[in-house]
C-alpha atoms as a PDB file:
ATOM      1  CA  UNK A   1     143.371 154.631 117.034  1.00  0.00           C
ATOM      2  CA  UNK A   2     140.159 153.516 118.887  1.00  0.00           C
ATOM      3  CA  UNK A   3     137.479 150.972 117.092  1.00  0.00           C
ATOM      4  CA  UNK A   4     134.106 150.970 117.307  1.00  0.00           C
ATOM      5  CA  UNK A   5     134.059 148.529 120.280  1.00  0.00           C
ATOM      6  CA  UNK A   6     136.704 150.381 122.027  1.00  0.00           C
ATOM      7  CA  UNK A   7     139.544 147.924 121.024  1.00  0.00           C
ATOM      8  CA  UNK A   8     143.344 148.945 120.378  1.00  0.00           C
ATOM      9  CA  UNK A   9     144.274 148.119 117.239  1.00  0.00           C
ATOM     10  CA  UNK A  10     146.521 145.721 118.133  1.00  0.00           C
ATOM     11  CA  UNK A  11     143.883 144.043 120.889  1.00  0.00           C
ATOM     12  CA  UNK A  12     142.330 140.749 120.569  1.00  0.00           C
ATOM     13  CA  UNK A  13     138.401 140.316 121.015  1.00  0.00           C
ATOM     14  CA  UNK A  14     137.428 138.455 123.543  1.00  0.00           C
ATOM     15  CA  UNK A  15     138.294 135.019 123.875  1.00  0.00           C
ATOM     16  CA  UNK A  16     137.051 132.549 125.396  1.00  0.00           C
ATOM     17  CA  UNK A  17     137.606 128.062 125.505  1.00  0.00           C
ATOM     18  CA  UNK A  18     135.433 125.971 126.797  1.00  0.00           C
ATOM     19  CA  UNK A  19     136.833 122.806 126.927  1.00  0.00           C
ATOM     20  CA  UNK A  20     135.208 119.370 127.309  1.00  0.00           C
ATOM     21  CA  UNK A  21     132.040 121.293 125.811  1.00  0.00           C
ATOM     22  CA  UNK A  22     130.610 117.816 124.366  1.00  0.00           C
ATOM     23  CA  UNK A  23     130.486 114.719 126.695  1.00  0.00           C
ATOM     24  CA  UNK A  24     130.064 112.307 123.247  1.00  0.00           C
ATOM     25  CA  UNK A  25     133.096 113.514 121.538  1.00  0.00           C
ATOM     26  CA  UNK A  26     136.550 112.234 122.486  1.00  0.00           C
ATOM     27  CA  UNK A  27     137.465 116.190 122.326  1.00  0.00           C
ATOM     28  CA  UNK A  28     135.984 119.209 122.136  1.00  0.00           C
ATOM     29  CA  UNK A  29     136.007 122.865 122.783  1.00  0.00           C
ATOM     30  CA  UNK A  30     133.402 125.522 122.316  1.00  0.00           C
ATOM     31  CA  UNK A  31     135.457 128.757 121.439  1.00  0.00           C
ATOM     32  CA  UNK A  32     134.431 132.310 121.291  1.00  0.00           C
ATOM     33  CA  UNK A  33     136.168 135.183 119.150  1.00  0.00           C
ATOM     34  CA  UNK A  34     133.999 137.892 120.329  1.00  0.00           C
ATOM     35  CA  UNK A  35     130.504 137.643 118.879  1.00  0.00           C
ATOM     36  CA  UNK A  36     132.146 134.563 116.851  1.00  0.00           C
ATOM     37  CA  UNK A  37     131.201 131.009 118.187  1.00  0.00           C
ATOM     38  CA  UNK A  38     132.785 127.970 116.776  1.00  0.00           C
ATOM     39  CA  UNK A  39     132.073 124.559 118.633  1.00  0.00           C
ATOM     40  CA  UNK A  40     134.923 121.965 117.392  1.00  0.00           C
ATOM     41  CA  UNK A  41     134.864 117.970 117.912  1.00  0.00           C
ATOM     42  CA  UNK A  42     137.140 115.751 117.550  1.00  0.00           C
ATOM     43  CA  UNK A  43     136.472 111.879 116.458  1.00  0.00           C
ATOM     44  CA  UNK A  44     139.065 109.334 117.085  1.00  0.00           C
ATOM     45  CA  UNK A  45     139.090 106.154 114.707  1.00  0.00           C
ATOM     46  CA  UNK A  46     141.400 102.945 115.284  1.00  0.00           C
ATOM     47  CA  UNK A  47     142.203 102.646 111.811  1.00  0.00           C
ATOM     48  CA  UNK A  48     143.046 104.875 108.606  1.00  0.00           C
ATOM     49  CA  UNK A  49     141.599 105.575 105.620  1.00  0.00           C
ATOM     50  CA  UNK A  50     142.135 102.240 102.762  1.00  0.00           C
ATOM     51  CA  UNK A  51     145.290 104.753 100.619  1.00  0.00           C
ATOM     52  CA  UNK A  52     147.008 104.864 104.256  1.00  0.00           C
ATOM     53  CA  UNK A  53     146.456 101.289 105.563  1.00  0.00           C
ATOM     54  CA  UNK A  54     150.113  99.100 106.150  1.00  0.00           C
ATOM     55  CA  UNK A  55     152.391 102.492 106.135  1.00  0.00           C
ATOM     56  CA  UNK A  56     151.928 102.991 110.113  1.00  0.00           C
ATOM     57  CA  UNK A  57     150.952 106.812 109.901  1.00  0.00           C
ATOM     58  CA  UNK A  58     147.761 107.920 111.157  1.00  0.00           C
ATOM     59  CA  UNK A  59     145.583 110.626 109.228  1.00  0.00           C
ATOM     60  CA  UNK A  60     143.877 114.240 110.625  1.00  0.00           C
ATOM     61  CA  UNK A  61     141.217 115.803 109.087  1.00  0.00           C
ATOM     62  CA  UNK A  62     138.510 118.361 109.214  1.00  0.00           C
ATOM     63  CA  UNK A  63     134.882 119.219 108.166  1.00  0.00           C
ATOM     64  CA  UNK A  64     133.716 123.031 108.485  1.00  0.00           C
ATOM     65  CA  UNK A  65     130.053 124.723 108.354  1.00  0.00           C
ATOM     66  CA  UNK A  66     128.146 126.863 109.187  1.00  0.00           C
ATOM     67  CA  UNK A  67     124.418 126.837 110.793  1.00  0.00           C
ATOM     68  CA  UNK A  68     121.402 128.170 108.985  1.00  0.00           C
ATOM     69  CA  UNK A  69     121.090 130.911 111.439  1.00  0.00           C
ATOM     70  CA  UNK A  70     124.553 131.686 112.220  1.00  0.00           C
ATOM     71  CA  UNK A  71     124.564 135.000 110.500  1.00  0.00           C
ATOM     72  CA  UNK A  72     122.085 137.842 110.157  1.00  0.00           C
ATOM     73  CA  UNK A  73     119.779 136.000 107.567  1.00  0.00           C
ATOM     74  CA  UNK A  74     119.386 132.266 107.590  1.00  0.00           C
ATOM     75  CA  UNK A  75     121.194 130.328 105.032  1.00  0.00           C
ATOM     76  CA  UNK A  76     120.291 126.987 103.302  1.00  0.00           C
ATOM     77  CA  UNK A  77     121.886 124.135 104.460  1.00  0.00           C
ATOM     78  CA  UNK A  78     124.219 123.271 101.869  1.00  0.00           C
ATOM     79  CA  UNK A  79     122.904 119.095 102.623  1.00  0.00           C
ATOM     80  CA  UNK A  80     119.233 120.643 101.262  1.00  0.00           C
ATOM     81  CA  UNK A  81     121.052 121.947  98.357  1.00  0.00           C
ATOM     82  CA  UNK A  82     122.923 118.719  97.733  1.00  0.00           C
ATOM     83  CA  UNK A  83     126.735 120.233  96.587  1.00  0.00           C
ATOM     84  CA  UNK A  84     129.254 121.438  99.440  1.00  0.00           C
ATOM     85  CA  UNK A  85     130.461 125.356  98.822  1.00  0.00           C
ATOM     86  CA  UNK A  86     133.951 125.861  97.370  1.00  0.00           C
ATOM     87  CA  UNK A  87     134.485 128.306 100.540  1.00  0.00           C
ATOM     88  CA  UNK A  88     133.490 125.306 103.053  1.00  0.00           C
ATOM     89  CA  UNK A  89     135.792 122.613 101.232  1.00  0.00           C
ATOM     90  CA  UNK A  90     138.425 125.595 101.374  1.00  0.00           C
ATOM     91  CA  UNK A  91     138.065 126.169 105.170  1.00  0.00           C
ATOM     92  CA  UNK A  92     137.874 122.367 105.934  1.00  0.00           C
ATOM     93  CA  UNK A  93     141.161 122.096 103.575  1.00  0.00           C
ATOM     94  CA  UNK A  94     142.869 124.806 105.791  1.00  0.00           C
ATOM     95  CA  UNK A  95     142.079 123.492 109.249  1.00  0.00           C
ATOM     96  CA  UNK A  96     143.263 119.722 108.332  1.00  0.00           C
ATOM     97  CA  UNK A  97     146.471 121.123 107.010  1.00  0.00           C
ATOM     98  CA  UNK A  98     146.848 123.735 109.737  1.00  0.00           C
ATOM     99  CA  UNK A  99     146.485 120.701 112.677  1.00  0.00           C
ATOM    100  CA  UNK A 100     148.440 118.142 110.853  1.00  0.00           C
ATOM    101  CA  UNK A 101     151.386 120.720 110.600  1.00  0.00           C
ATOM    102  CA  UNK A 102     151.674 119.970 114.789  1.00  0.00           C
ATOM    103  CA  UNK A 103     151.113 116.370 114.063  1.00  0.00           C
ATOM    104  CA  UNK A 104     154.058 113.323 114.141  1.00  0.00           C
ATOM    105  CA  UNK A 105     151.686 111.281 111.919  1.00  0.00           C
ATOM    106  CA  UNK A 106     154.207 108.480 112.680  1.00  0.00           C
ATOM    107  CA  UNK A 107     153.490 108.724 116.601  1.00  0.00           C
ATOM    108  CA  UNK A 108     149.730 108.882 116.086  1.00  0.00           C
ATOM    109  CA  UNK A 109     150.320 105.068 114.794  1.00  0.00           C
ATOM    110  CA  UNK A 110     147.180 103.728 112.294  1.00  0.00           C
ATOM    111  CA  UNK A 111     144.539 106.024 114.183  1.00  0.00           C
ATOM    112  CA  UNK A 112     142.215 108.845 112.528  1.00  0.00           C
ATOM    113  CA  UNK A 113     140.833 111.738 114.076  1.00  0.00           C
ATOM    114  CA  UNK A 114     138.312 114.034 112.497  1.00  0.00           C
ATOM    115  CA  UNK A 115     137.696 117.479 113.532  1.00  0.00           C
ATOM    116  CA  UNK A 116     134.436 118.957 112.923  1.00  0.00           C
ATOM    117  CA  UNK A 117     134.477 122.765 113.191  1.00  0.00           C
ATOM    118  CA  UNK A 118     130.603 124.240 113.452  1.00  0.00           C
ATOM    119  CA  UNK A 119     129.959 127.976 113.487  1.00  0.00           C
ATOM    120  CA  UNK A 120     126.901 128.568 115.443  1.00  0.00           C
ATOM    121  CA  UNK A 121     127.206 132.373 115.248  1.00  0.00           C
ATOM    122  CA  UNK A 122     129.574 134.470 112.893  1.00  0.00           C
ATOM    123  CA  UNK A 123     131.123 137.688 113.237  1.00  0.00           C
ATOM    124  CA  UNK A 124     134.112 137.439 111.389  1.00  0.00           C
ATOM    125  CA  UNK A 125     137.092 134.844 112.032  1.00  0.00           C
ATOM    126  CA  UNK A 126     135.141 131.543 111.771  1.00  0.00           C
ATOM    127  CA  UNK A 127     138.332 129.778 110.032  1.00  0.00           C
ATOM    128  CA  UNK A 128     140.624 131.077 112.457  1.00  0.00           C
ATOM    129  CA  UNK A 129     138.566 130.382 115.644  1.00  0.00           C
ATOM    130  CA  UNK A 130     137.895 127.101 114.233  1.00  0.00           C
ATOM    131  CA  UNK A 131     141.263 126.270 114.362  1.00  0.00           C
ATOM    132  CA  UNK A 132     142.042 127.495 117.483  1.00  0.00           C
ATOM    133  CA  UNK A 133     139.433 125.570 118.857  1.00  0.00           C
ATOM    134  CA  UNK A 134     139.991 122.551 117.149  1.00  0.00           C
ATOM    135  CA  UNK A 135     143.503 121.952 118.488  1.00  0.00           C
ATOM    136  CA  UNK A 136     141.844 121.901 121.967  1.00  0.00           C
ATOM    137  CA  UNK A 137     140.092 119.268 121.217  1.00  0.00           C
ATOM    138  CA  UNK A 138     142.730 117.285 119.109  1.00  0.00           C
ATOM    139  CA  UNK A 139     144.752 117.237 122.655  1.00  0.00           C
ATOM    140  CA  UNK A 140     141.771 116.476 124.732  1.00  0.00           C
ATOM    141  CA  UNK A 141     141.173 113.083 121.847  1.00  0.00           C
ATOM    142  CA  UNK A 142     144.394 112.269 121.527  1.00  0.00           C
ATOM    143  CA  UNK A 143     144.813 112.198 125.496  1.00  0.00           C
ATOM    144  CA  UNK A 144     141.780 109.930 125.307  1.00  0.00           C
ATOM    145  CA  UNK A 145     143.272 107.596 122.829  1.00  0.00           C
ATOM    146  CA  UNK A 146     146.297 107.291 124.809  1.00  0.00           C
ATOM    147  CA  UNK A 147     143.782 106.348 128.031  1.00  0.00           C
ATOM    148  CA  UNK A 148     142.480 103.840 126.273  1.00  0.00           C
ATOM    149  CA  UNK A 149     145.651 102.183 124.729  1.00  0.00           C
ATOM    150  CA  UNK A 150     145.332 102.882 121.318  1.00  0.00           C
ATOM    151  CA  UNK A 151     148.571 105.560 121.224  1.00  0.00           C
ATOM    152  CA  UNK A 152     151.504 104.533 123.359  1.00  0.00           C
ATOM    153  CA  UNK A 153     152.503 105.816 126.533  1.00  0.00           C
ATOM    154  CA  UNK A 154     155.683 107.074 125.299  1.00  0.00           C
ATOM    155  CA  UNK A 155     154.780 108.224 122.118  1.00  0.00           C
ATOM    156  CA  UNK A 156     154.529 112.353 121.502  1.00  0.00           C
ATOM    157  CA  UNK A 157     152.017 112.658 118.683  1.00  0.00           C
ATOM    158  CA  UNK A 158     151.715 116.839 119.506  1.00  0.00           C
ATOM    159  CA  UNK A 159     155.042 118.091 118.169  1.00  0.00           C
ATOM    160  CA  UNK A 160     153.787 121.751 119.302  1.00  0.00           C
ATOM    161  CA  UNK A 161     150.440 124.052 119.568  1.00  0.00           C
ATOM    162  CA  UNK A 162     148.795 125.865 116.355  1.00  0.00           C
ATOM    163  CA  UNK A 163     146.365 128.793 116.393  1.00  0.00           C
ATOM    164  CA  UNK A 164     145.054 131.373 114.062  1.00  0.00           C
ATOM    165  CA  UNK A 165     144.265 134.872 113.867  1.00  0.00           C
ATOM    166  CA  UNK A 166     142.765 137.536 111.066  1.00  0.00           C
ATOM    167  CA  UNK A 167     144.674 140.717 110.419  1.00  0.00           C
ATOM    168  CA  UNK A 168     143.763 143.481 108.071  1.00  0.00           C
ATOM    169  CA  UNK A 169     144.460 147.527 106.700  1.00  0.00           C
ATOM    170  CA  UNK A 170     141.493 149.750 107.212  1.00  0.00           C
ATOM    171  CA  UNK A 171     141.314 153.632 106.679  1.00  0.00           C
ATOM    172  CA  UNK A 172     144.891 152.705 106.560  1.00  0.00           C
ATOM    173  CA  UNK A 173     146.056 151.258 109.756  1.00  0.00           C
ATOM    174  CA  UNK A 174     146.973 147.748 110.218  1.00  0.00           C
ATOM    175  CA  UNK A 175     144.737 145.748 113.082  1.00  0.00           C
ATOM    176  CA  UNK A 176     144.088 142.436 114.552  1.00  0.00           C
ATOM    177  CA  UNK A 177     141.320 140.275 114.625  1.00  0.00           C
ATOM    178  CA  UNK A 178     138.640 141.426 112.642  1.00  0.00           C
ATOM    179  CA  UNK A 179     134.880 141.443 113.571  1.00  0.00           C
ATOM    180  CA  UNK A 180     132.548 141.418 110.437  1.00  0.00           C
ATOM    181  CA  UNK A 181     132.248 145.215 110.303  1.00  0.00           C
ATOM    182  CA  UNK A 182     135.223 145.353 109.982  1.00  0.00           C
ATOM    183  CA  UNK A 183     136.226 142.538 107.660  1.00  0.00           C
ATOM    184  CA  UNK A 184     133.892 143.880 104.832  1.00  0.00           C
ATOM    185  CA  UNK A 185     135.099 147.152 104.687  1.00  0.00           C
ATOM    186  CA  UNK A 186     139.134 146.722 104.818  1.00  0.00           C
ATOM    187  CA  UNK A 187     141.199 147.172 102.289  1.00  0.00           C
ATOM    188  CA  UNK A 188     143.746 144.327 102.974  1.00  0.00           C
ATOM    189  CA  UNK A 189     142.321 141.117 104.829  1.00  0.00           C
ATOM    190  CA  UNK A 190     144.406 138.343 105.645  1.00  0.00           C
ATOM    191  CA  UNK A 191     144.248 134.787 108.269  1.00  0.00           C
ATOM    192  CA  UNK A 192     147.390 133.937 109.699  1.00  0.00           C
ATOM    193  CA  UNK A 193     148.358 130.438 110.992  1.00  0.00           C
ATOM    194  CA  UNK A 194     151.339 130.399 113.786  1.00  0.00           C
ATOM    195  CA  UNK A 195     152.577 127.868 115.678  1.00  0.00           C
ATOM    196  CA  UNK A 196     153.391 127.703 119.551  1.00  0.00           C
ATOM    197  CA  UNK A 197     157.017 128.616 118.565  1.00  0.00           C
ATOM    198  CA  UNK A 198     156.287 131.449 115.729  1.00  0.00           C
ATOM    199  CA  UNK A 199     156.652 129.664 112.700  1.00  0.00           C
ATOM    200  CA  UNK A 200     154.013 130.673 109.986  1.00  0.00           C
ATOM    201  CA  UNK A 201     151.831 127.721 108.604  1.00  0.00           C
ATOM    202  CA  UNK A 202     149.987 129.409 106.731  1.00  0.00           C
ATOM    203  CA  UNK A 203     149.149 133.055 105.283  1.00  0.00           C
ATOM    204  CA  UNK A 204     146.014 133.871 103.485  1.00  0.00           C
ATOM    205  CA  UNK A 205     146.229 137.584 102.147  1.00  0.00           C
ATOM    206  CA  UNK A 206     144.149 139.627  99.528  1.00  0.00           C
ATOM    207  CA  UNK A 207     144.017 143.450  98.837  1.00  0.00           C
ATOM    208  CA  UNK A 208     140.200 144.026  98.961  1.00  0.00           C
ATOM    209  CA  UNK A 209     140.648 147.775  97.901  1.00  0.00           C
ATOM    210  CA  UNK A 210     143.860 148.840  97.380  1.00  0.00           C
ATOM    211  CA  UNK A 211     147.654 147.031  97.447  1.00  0.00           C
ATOM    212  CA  UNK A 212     149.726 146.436 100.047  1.00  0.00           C
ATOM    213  CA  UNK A 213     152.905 147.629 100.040  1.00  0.00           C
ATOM    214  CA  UNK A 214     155.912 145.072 101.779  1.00  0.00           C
ATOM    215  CA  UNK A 215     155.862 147.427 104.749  1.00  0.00           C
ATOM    216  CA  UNK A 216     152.264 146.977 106.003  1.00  0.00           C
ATOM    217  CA  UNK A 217     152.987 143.277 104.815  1.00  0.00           C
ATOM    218  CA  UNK A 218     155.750 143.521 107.744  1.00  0.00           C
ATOM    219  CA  UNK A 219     153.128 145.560 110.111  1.00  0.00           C
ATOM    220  CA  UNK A 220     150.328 142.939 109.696  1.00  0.00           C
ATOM    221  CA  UNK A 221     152.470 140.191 110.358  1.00  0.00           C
ATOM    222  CA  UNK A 222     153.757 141.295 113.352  1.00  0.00           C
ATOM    223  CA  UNK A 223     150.306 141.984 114.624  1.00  0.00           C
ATOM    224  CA  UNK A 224     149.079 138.453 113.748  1.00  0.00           C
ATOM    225  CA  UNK A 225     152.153 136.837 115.607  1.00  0.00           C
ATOM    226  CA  UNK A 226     151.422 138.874 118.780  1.00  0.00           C
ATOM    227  CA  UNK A 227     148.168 137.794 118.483  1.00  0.00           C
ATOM    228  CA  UNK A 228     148.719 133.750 117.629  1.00  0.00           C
ATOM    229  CA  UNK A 229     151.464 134.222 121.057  1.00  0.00           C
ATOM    230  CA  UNK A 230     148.275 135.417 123.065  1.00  0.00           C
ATOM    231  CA  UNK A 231     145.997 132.737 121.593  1.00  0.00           C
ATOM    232  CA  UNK A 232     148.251 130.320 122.291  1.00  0.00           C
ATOM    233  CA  UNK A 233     147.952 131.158 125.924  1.00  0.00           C
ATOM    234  CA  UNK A 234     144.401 130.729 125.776  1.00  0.00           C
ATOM    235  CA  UNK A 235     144.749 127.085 125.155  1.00  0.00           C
ATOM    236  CA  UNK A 236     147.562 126.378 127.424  1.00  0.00           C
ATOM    237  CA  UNK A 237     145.264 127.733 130.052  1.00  0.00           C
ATOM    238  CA  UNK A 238     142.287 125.675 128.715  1.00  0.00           C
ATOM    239  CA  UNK A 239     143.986 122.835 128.869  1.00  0.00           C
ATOM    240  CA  UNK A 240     145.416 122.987 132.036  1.00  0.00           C
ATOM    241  CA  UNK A 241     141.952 123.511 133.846  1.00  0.00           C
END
């Protein structure tokens, strides 16, 4: 089966890392899924929050949102409207778990880093690009901290790479990575988290339309760990440049 931009069903958009996008931010990346942009920063802090202080772990954490203009019609910024959107909290929630699953909080030592994942253009994906991107720039600040003496030399903070890809059933076949046309008319959408060796961190799954049976549970998983393995590739390469 072909899609409407010519993809295989089992082929990735387009992806692309910038790395080092921001010259303020101890990390960054600017990361593309396609028509999907997500630029993600990451802010290193000697110090953790008051509930952490004397236990010598450090703390990761993330902020998601979205631009005004980032999809077809502009949206209010939810600052204007004074109250944060259950879906942003959820996203932000999702990243910070998703990068502390790769994280020896011990090795990190009383440090914070924040990640702040902005979409500046959706078309479906924005959590899972986010993430993606986001442990780019995680490295790239925790490489910094260890620069500038605030992690040991020896210590290994990174106990292995995370990344995150949408799967989903529509007109009954399974696929990978989802554009928006796509996401709001299948019948089974789920966002896969996978680390660098395969394990799942997290899987988000809802039947839209109609259930899933364990079969095409099987089917989408598969796709999403193919894809995570080729995403993962896409940051080793970004980080080695």
């Amino acid at each position: 089966m072909t899609r409407s931009d010519g993809r295989s069903v089992d082929q990735l958009r387009e992806i692309t890392i910038e790395r080092g996008w921001s010259t303020q931010a101890e990390g960054s990346a600017l990361i593309s899924f396609g028509g999907t942009r997500v630029l993600c920063t990451a802010s290193f802090t000697n110090g953790v929050p008051r509930w952490l202080s004397g236990k010598g772990k450090g703390w990761v954490t993330a902020e998601y949102s979205m631009l005004p203009r980032s999809t077809n019609d502009r949206m209010d910024r939810e600052s204007v409207k004074g109250k944060i959107g259950g879906r942003t909290h959820e996203i932000s929630r999702l990243i910070g778990r998703s990068l502390r699953a790769v994280i020896d909080m011990k090795a990190l030592g009383e440090n914070t880093i924040v990640l702040d994942c902005d979409v500046l253009q959706a078309d479906g994906g924005t959590r899972t690009a986010a993430i993606t991107g986001a442990y780019v720039a995680l490295v790239d600040a925790i490489e910094w901290a260890r620069e500038k003496k605030f992690i040991a030399q020896k210590a290994v903070p990174i106990i292995d790479s995370v990344a995150a890809v949408s799967v989903g059933i529509i007109d009954g076949e399974p696929m990978l990575d989802l554009a928006y046309v796509e996401d709001v008319r299948a019948e089974t959408d789920m966002n896969v988290v996978v680390t660098g060796r395969g394990l799942f961190v997290e899987v988000q799954g809802t039947a839209e339309g109609a259930p899933f049976d364990r079969s095409e549970l099987n089917s989408l998983l598969d796709l999403a760990l193919g894809g995570a393995a080729s995403l993962a590739e896409f940051q080793r390469t970004a980080l080695s440049s």
